[in-house]
N, C-alpha and C. Protein backbone atom coordinates (compact mmCIF):
# COMPACT_ATOMS: atom_id res chain seq x y z
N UNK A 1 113.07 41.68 -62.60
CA UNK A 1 113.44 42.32 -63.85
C UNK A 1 114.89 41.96 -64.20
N UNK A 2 115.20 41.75 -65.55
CA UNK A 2 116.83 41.27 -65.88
C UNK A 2 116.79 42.54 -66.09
N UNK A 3 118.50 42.71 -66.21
CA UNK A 3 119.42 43.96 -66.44
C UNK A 3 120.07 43.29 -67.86
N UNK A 4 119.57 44.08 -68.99
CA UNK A 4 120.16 43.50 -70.57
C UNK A 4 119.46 44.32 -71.63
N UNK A 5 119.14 43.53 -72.29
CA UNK A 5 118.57 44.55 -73.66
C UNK A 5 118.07 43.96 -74.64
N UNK A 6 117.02 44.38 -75.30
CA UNK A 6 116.39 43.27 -76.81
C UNK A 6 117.31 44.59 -77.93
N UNK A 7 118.10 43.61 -78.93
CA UNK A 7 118.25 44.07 -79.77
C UNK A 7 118.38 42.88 -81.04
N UNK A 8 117.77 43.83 -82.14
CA UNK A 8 117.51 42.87 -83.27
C UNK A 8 116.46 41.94 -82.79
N UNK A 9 115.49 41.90 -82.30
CA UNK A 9 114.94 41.52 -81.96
C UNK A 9 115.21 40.17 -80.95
N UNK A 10 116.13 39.99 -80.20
CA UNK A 10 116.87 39.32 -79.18
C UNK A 10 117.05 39.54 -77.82
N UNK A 11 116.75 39.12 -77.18
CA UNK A 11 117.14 39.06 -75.46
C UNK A 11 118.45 39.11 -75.33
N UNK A 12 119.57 40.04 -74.79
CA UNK A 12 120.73 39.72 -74.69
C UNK A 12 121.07 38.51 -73.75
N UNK A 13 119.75 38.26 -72.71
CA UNK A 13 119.85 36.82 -71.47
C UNK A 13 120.04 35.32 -72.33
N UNK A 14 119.54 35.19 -73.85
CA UNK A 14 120.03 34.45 -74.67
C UNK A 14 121.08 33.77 -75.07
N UNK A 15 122.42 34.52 -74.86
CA UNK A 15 123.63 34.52 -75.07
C UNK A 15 123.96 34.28 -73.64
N UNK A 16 123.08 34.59 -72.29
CA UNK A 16 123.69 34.36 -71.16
C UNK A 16 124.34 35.85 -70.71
N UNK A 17 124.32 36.72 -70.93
CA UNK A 17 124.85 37.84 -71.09
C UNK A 17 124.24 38.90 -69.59
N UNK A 18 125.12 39.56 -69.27
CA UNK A 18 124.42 40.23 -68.07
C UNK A 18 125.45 42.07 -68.58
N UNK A 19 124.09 42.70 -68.34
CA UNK A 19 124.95 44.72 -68.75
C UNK A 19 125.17 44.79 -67.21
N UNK A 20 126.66 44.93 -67.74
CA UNK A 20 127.37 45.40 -66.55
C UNK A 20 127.20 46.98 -66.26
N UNK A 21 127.25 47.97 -67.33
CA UNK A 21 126.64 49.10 -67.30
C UNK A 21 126.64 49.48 -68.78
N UNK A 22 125.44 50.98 -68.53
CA UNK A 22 125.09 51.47 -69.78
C UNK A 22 126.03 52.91 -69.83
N UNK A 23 125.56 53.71 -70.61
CA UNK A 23 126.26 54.85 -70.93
C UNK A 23 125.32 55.86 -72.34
N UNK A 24 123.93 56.19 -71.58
CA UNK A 24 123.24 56.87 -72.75
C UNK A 24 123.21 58.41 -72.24
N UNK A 25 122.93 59.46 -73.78
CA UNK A 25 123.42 60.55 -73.45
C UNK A 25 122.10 61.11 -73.34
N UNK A 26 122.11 61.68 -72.03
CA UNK A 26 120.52 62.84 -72.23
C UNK A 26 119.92 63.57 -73.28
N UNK A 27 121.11 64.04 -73.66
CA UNK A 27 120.92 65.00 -75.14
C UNK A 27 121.96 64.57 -76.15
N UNK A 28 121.40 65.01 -77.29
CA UNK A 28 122.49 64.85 -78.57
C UNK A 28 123.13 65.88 -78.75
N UNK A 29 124.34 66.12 -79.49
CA UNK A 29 125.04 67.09 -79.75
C UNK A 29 124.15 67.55 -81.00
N UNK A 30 124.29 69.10 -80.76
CA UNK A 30 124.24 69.94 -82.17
C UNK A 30 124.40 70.05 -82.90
N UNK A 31 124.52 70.35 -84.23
CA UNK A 31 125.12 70.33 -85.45
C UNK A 31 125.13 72.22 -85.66
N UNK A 32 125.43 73.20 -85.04
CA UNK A 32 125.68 74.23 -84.46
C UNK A 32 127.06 74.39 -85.42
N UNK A 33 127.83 75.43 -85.93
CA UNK A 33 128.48 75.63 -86.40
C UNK A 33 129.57 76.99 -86.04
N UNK A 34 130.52 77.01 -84.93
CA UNK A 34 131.32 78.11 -84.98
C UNK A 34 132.36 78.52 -85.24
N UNK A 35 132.53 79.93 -85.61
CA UNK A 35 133.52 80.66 -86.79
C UNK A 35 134.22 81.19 -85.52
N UNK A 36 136.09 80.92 -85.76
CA UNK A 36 136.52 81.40 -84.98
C UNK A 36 137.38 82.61 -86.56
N UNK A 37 137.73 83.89 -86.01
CA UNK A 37 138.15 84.47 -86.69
C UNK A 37 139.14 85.78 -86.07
N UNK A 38 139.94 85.30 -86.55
CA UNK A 38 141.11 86.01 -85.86
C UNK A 38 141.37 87.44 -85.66
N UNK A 39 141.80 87.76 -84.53
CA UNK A 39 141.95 89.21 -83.72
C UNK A 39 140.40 89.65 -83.53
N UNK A 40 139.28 88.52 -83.15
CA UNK A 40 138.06 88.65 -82.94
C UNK A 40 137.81 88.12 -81.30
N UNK A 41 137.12 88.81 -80.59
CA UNK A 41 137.16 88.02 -79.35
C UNK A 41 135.87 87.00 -79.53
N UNK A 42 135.73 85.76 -78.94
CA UNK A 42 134.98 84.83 -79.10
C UNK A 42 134.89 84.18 -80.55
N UNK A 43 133.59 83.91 -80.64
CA UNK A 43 133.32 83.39 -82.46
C UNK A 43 131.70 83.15 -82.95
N UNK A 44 132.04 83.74 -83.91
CA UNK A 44 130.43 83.77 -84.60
C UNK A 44 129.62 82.22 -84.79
N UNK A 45 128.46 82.20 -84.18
CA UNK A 45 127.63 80.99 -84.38
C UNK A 45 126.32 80.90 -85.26
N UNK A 46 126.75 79.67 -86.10
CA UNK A 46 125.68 79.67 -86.94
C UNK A 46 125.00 78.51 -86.43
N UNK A 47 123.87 79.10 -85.83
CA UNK A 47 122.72 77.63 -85.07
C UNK A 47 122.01 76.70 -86.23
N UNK A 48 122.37 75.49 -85.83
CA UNK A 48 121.53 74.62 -86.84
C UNK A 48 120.51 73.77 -85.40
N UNK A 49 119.09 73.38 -85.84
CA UNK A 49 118.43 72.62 -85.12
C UNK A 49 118.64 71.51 -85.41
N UNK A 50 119.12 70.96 -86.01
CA UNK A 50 119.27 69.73 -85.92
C UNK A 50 120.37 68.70 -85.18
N UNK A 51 120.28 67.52 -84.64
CA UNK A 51 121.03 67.05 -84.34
C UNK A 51 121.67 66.06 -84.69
N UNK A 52 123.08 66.04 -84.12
CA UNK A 52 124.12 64.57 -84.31
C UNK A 52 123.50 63.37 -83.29
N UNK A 53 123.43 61.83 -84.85
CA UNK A 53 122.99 60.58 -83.99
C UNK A 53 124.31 60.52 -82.61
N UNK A 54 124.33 59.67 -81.36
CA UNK A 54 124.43 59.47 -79.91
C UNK A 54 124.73 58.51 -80.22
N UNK A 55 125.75 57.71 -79.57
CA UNK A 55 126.37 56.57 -79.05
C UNK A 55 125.85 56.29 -77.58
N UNK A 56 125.57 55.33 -77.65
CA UNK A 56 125.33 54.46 -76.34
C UNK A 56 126.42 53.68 -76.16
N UNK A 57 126.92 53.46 -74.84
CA UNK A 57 127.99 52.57 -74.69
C UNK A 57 127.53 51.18 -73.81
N UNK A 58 127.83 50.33 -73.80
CA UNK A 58 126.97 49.06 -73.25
C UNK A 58 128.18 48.32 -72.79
N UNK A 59 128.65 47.65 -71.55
CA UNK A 59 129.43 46.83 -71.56
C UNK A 59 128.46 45.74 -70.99
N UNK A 60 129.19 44.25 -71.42
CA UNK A 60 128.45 43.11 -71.15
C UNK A 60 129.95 42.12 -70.71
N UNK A 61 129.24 40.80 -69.70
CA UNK A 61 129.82 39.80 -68.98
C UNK A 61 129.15 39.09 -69.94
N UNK A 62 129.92 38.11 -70.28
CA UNK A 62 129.29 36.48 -70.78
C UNK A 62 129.66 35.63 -69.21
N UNK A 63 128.47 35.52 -69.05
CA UNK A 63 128.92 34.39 -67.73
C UNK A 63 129.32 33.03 -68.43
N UNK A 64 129.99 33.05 -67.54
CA UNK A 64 131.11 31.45 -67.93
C UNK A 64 130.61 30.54 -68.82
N UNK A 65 130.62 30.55 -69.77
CA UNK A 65 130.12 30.16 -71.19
C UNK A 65 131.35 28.61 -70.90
N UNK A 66 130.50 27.56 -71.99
CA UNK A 66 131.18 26.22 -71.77
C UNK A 66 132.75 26.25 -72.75
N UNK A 67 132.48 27.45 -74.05
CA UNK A 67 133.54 27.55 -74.53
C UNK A 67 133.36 29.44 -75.28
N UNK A 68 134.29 29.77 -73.98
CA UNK A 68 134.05 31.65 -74.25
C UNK A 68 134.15 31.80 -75.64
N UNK A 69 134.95 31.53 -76.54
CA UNK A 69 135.34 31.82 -77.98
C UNK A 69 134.25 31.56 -78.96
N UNK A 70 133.62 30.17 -78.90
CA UNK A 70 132.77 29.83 -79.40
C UNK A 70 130.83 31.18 -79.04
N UNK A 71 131.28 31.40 -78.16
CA UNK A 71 129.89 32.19 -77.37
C UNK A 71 130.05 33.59 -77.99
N UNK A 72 131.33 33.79 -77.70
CA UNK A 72 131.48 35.32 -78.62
C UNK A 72 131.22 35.36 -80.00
N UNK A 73 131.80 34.12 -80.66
CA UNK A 73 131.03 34.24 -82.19
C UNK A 73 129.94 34.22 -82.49
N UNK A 74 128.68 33.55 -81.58
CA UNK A 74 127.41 33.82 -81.87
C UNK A 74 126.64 35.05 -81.44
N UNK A 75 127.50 35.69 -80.29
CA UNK A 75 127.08 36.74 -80.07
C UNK A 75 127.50 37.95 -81.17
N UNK A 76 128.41 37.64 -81.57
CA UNK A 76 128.85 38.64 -83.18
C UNK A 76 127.47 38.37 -83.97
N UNK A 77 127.36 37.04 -83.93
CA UNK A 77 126.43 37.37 -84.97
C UNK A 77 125.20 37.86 -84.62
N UNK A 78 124.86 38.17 -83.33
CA UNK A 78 123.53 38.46 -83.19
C UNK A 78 123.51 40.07 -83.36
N UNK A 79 125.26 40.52 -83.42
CA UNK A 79 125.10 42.19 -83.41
C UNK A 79 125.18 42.48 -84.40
N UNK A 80 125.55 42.11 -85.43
CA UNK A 80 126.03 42.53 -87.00
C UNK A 80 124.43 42.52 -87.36
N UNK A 81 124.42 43.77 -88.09
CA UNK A 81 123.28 43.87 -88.56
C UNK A 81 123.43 45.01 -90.11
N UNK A 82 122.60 44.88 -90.80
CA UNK A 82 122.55 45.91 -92.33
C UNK A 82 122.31 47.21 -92.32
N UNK A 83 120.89 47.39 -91.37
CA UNK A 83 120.76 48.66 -90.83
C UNK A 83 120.87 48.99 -89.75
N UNK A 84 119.72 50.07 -89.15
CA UNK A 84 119.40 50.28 -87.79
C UNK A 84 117.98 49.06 -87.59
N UNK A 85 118.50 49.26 -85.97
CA UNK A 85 117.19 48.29 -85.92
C UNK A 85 116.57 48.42 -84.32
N UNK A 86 116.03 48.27 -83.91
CA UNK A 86 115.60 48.54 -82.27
C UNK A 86 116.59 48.18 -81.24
N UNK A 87 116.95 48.82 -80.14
CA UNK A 87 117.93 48.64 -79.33
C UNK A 87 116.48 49.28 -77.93
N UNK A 88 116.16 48.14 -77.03
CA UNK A 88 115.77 48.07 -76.20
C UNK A 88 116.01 47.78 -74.68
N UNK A 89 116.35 48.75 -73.79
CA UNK A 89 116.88 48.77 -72.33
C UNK A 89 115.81 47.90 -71.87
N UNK A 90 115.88 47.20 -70.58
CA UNK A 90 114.77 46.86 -70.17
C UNK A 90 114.79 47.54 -68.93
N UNK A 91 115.28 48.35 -68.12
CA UNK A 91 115.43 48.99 -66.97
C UNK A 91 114.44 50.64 -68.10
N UNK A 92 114.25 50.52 -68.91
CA UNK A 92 113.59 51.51 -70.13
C UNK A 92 112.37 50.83 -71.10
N UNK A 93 112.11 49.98 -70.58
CA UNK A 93 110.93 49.59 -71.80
C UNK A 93 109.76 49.90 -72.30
N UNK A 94 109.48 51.74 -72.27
CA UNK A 94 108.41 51.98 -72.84
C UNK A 94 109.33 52.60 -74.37
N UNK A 95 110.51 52.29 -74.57
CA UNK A 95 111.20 53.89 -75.92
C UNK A 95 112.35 52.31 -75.70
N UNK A 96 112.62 52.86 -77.29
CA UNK A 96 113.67 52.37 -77.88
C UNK A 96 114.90 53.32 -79.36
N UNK A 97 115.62 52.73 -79.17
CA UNK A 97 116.71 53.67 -80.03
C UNK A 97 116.96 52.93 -81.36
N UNK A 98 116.32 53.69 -82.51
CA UNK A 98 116.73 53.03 -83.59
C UNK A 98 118.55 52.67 -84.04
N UNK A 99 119.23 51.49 -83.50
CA UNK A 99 120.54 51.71 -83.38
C UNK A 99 121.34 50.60 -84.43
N UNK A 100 122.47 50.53 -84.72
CA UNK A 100 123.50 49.91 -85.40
C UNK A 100 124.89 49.70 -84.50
N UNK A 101 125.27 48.53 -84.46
CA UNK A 101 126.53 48.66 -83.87
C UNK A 101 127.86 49.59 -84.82
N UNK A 102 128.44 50.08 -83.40
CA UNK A 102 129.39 51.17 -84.16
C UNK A 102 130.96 50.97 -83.97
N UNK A 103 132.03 50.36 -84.31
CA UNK A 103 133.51 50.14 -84.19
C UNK A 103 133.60 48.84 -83.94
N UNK A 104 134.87 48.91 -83.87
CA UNK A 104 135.02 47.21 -83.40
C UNK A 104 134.63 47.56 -81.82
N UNK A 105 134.60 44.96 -81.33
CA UNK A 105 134.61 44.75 -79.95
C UNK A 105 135.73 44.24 -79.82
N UNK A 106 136.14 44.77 -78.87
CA UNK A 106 137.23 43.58 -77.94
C UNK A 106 136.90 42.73 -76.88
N UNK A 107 137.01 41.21 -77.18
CA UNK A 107 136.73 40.34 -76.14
C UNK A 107 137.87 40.25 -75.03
N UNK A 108 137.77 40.87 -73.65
CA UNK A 108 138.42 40.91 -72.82
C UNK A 108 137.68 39.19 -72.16
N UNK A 109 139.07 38.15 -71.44
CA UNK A 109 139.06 36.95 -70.75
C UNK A 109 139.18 37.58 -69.71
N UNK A 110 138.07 37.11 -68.65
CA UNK A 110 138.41 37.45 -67.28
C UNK A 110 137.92 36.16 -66.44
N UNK A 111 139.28 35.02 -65.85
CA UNK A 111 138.88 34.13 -65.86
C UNK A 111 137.94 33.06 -66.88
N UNK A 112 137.11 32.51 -66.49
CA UNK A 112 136.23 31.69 -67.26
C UNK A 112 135.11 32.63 -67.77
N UNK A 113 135.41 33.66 -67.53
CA UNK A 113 134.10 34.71 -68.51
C UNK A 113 134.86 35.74 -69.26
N UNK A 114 133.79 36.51 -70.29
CA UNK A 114 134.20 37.82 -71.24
C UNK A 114 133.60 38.57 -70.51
N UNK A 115 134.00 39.58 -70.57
CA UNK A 115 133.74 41.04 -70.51
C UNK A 115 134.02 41.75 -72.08
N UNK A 116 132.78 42.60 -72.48
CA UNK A 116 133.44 43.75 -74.01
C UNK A 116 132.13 44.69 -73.48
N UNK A 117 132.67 45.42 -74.29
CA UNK A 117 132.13 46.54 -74.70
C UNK A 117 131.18 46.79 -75.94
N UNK A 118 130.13 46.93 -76.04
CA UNK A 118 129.52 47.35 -77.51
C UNK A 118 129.18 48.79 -77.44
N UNK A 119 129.54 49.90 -78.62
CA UNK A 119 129.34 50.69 -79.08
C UNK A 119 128.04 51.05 -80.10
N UNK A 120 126.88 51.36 -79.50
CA UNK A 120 125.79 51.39 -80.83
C UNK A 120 125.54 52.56 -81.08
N UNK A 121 125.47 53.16 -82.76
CA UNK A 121 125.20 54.24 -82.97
C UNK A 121 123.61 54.48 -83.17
N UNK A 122 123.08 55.33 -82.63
CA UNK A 122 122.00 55.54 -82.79
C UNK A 122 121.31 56.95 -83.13
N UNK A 123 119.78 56.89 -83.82
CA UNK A 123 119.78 58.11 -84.19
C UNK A 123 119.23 58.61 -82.76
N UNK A 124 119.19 60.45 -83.21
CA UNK A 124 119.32 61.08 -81.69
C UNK A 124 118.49 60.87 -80.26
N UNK A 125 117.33 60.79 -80.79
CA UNK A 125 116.25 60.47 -79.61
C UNK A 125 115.78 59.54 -80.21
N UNK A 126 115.17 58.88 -78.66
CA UNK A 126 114.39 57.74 -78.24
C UNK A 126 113.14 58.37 -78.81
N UNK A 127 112.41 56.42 -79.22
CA UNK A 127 110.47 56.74 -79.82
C UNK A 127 110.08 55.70 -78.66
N UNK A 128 108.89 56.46 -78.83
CA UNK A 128 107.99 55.65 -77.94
C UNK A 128 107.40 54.33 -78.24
N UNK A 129 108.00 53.60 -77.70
CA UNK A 129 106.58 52.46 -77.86
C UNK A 129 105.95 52.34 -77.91
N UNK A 130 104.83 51.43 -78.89
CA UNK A 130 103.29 51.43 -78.86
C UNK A 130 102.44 50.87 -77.91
């Protein structure tokens, strides 16, 4: 089994790419609302069910690419995308996260390889695969 991810419909092993680690959240945050109000002890909560989309954090190695600079630009382009679109673990491949990349990357040189980080926003829970 590789350690990587299909997104946009892509193999990240394409780019040569290996996930150094992930970072997904069990649960999403709330959209819960509390009133703090003064000379009150604690604070009044107004529960909402619904939730805030989750960031996944992903860092990736470009193994020693013939020209790192050149490798990172095609890998930009494989993340830039319009909407959301499937973000697939493969250490996870029955559910996927409808996701968008979220902030900038920084291409860290380490030696003859990159190391970055991608940030994808996604909505809250994982769907199942068919």
């Amino acid at each position: 089994m590789t350690n990587g991810i299909t997104f946009n419909g892509v193999h990240s092993r394409t780019f040569n790419l290996v996930m150094l680690t992930s970072k997904r959240p069990l649960l999403p945050e709330n959209k819960d609302t509390y009133i703090d109000i003064p000379h009150r002890d604690g604070s009044i909560l107004i529960p909402d069910k619904s939730a805030k989309d989750i960031i996944i954090e992903v860092e990736f190695l470009i193994k020693r690419p013939a020209n790192l600079y050149e490798a990172a630009r095609n890998i930009s382009r494989w993340l830039i995308t319009d909407d959301r679109v499937p973000l697939i673990f493969d250490d996870d491949p029955d559910y996927y996260y409808n996701a968008k990349v979220y902030g900038n990357i920084e291409l860290e040189k380490v030696v003859k390889s990159g190391r970055f980080t991608v940030n994808f926003r996604c909505e809250p829970y994982p769907f199942r695969r068919k």
